[in-house]
Structure formats: C-alpha cells, structure tokens
N, C-alpha and C. Protein backbone atom coordinates (compact mmCIF):
# COMPACT_ATOMS: atom_id res chain seq x y z
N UNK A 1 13.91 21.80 -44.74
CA UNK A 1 13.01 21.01 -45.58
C UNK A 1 12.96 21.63 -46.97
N UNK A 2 13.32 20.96 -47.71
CA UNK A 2 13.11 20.91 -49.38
C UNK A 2 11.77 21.56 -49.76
N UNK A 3 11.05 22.98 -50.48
CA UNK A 3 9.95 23.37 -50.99
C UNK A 3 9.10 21.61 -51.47
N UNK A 4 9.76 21.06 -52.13
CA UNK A 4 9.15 19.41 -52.50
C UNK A 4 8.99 18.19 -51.29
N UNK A 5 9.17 18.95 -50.58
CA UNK A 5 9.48 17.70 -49.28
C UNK A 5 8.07 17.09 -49.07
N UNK A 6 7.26 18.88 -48.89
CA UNK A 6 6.20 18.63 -48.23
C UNK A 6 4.64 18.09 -49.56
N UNK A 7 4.89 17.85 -50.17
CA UNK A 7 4.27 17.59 -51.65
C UNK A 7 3.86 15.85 -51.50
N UNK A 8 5.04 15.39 -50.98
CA UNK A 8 4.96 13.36 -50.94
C UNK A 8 4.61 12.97 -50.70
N UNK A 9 4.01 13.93 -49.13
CA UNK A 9 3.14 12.65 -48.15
C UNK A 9 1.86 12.47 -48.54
N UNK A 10 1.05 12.67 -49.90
CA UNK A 10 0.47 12.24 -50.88
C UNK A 10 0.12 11.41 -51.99
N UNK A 11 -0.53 10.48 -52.52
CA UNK A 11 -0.03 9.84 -53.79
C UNK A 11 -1.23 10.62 -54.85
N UNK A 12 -1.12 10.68 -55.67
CA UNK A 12 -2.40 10.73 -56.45
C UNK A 12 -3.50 10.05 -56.14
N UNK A 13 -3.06 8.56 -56.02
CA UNK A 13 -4.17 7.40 -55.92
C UNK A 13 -4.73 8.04 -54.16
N UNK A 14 -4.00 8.66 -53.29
CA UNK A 14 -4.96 8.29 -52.01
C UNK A 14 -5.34 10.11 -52.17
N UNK A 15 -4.81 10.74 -53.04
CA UNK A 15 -5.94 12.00 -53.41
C UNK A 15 -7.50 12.40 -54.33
N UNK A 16 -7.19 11.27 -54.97
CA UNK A 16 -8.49 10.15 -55.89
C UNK A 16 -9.32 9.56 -55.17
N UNK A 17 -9.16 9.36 -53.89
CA UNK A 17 -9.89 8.30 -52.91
C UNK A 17 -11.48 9.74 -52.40
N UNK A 18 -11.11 10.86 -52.90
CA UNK A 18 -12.06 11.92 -53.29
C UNK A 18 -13.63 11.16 -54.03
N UNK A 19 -13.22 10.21 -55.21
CA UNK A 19 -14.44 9.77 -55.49
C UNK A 19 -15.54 9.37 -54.50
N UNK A 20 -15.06 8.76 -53.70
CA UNK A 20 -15.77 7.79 -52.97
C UNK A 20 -17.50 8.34 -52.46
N UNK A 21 -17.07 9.95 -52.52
CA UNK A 21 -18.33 10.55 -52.10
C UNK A 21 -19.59 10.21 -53.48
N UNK A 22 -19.19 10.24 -54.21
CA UNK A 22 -19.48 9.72 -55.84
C UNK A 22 -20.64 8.63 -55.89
N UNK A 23 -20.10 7.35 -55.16
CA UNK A 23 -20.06 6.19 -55.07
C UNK A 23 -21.12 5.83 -54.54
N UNK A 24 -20.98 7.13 -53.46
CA UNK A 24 -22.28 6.66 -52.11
C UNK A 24 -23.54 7.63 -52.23
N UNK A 25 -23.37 8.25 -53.58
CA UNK A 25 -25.04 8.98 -53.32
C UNK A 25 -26.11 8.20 -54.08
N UNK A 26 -27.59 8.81 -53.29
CA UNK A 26 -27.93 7.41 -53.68
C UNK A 26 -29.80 8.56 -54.03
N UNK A 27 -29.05 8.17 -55.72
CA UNK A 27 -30.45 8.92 -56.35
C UNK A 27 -32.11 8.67 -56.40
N UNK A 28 -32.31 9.68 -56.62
CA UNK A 28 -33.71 9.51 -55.91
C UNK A 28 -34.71 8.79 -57.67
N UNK A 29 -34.56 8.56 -58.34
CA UNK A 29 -34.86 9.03 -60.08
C UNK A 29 -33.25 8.39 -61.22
N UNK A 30 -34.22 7.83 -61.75
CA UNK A 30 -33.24 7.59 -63.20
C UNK A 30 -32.27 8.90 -63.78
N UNK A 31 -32.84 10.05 -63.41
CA UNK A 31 -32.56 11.16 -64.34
C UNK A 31 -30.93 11.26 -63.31
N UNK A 32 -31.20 10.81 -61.98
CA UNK A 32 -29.93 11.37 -60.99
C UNK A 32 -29.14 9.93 -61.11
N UNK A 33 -29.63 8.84 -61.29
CA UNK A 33 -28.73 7.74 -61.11
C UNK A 33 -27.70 8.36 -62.27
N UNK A 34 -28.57 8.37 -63.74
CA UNK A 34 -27.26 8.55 -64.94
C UNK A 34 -26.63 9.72 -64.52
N UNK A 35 -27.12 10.70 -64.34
CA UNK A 35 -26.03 11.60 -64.33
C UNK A 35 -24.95 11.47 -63.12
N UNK A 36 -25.37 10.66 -61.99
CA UNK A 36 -24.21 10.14 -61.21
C UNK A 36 -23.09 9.25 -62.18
N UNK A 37 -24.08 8.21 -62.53
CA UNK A 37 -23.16 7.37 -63.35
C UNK A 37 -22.15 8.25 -64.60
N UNK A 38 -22.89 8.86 -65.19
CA UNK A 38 -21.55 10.36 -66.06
C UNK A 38 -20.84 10.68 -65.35
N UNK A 39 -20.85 11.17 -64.32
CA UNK A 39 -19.56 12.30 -63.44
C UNK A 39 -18.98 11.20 -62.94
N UNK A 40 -19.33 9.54 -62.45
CA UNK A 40 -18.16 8.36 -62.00
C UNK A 40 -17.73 7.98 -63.27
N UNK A 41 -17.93 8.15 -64.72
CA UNK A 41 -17.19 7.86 -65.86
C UNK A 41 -16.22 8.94 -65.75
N UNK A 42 -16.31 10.46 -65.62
CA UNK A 42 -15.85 11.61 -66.35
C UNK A 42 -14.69 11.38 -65.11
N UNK A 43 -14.62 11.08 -64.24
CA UNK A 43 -13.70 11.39 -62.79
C UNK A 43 -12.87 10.04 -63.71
N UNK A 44 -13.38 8.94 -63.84
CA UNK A 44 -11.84 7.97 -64.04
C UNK A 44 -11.40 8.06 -65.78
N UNK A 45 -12.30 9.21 -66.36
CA UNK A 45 -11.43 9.08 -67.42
C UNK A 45 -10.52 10.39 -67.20
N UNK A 46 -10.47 11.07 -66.32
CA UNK A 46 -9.63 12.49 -65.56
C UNK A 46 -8.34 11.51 -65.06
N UNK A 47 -8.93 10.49 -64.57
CA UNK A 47 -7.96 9.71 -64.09
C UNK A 47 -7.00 8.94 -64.75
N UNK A 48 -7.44 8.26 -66.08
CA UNK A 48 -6.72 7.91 -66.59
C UNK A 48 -5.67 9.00 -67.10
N UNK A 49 -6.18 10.02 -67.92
CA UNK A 49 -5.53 10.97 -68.38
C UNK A 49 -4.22 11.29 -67.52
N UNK A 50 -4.51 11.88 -66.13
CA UNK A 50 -3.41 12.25 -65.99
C UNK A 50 -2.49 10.63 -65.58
N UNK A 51 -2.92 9.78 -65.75
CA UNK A 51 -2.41 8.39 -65.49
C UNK A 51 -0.91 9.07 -67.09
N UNK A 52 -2.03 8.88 -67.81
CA UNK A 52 -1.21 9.16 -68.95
C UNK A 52 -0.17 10.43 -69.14
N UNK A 53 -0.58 11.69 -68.75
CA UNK A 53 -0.35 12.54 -68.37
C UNK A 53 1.23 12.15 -67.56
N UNK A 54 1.24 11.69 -66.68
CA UNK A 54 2.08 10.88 -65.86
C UNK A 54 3.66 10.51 -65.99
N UNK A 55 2.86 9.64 -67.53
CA UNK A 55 4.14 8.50 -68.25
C UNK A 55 4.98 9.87 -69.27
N UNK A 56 4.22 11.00 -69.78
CA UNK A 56 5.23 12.16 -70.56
C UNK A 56 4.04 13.38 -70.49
N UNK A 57 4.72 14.10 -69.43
CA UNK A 57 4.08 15.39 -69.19
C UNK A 57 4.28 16.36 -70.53
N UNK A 58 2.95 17.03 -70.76
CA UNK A 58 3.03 18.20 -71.68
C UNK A 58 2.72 19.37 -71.12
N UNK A 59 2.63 20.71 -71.32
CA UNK A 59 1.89 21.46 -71.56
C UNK A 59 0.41 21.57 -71.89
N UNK A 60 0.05 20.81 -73.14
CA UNK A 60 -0.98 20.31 -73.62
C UNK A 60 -1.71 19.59 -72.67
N UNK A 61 -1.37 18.38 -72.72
CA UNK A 61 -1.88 17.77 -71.87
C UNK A 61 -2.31 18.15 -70.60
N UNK A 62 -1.55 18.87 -69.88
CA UNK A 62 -1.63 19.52 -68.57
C UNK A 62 -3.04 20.55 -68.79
N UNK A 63 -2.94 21.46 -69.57
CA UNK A 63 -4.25 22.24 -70.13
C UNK A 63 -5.22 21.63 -70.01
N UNK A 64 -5.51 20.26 -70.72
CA UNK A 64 -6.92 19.85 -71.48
C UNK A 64 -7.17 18.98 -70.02
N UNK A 65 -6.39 18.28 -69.23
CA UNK A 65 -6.42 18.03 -67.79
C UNK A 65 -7.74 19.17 -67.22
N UNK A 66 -7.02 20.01 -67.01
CA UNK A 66 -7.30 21.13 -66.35
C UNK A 66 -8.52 21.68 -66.77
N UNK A 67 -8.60 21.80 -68.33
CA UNK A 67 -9.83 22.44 -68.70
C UNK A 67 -11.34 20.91 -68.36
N UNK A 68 -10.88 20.34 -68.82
CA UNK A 68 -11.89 19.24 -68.63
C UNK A 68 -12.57 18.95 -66.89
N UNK A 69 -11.57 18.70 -66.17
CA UNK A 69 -11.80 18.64 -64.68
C UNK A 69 -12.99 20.15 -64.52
N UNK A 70 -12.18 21.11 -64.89
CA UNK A 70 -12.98 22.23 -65.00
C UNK A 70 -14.93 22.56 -65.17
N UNK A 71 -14.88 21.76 -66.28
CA UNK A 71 -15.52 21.85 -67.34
C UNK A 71 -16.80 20.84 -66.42
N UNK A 72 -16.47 19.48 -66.13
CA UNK A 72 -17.43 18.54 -65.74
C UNK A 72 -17.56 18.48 -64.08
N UNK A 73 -16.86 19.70 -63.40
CA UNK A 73 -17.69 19.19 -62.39
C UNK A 73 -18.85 20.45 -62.13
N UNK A 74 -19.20 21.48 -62.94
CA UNK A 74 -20.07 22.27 -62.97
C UNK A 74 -21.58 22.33 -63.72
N UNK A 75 -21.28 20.66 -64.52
CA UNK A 75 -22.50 20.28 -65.55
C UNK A 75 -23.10 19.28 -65.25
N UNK A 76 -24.22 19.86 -63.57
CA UNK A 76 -25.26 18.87 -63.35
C UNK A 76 -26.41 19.72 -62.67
N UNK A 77 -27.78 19.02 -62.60
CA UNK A 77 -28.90 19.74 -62.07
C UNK A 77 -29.18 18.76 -61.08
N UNK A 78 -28.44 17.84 -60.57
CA UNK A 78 -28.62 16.81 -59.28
C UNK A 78 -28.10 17.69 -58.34
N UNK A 79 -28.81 18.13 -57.26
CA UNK A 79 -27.91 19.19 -56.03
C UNK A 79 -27.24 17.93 -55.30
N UNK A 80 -27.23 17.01 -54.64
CA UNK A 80 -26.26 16.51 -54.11
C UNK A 80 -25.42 16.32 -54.88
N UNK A 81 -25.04 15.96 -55.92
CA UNK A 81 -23.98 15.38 -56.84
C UNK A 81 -23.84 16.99 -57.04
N UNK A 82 -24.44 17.56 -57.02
CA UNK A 82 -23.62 19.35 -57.51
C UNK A 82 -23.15 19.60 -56.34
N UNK A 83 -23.18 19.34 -54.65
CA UNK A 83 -22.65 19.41 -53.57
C UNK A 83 -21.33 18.84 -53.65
N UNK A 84 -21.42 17.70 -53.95
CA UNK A 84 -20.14 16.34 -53.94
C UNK A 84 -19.15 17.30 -54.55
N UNK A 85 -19.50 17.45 -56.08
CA UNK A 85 -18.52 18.07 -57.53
C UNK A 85 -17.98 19.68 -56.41
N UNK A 86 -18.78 20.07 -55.86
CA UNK A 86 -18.28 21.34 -55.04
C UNK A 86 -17.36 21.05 -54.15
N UNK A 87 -17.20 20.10 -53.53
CA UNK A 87 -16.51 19.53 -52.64
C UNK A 87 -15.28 19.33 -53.39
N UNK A 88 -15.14 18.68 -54.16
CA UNK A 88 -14.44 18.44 -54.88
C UNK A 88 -13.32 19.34 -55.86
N UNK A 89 -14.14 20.42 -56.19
CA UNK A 89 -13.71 21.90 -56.92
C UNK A 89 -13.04 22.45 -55.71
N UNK A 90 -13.44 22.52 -54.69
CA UNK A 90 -12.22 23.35 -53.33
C UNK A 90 -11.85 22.99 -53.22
N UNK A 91 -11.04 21.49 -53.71
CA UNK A 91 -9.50 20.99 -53.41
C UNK A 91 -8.97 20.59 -54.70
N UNK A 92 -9.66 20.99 -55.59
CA UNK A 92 -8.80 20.91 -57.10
C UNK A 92 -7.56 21.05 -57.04
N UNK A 93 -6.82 22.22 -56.80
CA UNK A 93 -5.56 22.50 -56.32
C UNK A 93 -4.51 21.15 -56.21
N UNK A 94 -5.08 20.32 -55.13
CA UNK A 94 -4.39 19.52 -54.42
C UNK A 94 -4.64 18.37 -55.51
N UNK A 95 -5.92 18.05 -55.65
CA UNK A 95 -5.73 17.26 -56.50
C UNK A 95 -5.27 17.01 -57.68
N UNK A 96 -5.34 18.39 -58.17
CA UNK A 96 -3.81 18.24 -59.77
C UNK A 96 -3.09 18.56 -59.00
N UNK A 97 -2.91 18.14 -58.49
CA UNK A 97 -0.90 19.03 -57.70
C UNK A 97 0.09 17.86 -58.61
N UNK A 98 -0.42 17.07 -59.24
CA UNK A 98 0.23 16.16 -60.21
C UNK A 98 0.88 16.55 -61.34
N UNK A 99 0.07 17.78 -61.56
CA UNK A 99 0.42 18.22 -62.98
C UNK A 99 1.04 19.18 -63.19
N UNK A 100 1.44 19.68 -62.15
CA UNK A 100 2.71 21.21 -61.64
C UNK A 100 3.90 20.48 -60.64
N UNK A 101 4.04 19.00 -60.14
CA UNK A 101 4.71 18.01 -59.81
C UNK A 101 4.63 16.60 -60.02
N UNK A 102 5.16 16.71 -61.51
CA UNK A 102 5.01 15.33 -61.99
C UNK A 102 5.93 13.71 -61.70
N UNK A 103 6.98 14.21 -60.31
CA UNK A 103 7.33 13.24 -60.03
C UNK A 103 6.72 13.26 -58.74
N UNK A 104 5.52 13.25 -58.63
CA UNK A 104 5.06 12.60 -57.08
C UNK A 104 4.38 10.95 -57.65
N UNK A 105 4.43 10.56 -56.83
CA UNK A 105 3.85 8.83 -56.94
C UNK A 105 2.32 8.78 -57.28
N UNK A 106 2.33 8.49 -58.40
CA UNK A 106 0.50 8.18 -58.53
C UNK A 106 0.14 7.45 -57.40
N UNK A 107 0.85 6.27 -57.20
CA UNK A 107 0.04 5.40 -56.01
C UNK A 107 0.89 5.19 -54.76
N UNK A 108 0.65 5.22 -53.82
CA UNK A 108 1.05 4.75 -52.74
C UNK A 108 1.39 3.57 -52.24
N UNK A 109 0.99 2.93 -53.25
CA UNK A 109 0.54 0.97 -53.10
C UNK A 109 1.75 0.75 -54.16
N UNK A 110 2.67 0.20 -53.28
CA UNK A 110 3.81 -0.57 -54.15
C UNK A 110 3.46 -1.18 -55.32
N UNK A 111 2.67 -2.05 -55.27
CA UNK A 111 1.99 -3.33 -56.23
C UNK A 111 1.83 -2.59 -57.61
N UNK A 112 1.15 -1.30 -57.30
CA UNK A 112 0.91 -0.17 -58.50
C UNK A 112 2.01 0.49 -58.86
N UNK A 113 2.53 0.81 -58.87
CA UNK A 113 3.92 1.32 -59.79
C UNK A 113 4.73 0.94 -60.28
C-alpha cells in the first residue's frame, strides 16, 4: 500500500460533516445563540478558504488556513460551544489533512466536483 493510499478513504466534505455538532447546540441566551452563530460563520468561511486553497495551493495560504482555524476555535465563553470547538481541535490534524495533501477530493459526492 502506497503511504497515500490510506489518506482517500476521506473527502474533505465528509470530514466537514464535523460541523454538525455546531448546528445542534441549543443556547440558553442571546449572548450563546450569536456566538454560536460566529463560530457556524468562521467554520464555512475555513471552508471556503481551503475550498480555495484547493483550486492553487500556497504556502501562504496553507499558513493563514492554519493560523485562523487556530485562532477561532479557542475564542468563546459558551462552555458547550467551547466543548464542541475542543472536539473539534483533537482532530484538526485530520481535518487539514487537505493542506499537506492537496490532491484528496474535497467531496465525495460526484455532483460536487
């Protein structure tokens, strides 16, 4: 088996399917709805990026990826949504694995690529 073999049976899109925990918390207060609603903006604009990221890999790009993902899932005072973002931070790894293997398939779903 090819070091890349084992990398495929992944797409981006069904390593993204990570939000979903996002989706389903369910705030107690205005102060937790928005800041849910920030971290479901900040996750699909991570997403677009490396969408973009994608179409001509940089260096650069790969960085500010990295620093940003970094950056927003450690800036909240909601403990479940700071649970979720934790959840989320222990498989960082996997989930940029896009950006240290930029020919894996964003999506899995034919229709999308």
């Amino acid at each position: 088996m090819r070091d890349e073999d084992h990398l495929t049976g992944k797409s981006f899109e069904h390593r993204f399917h990570a939000s979903r925990p996002l989706a389903k918390l369910i705030p107690a207060n205005q102060q937790e709805r928005a800041a849910r609603d920030w971290m479901e903006e900040q996750f699909w604009h991570l997403y677009d990026d490396v969408e973009t990221y994608y179409q001509a890999p940089t260096a650069e790009r790969q960085a500010q990826i990295e620093h940003d993902f970094n950056r927003w899932v450690t800036q909240v005072d909601y403990p479940d949504l700071r649970f979720v973002l934790g959840k989320l931070h222990r498989v960082r790894e996997e989930l940029l694995l896009i950006l240290e293997h930029p020919w894996l398939p964003l999506h899995n779903n034919l229709r999308e690529r």
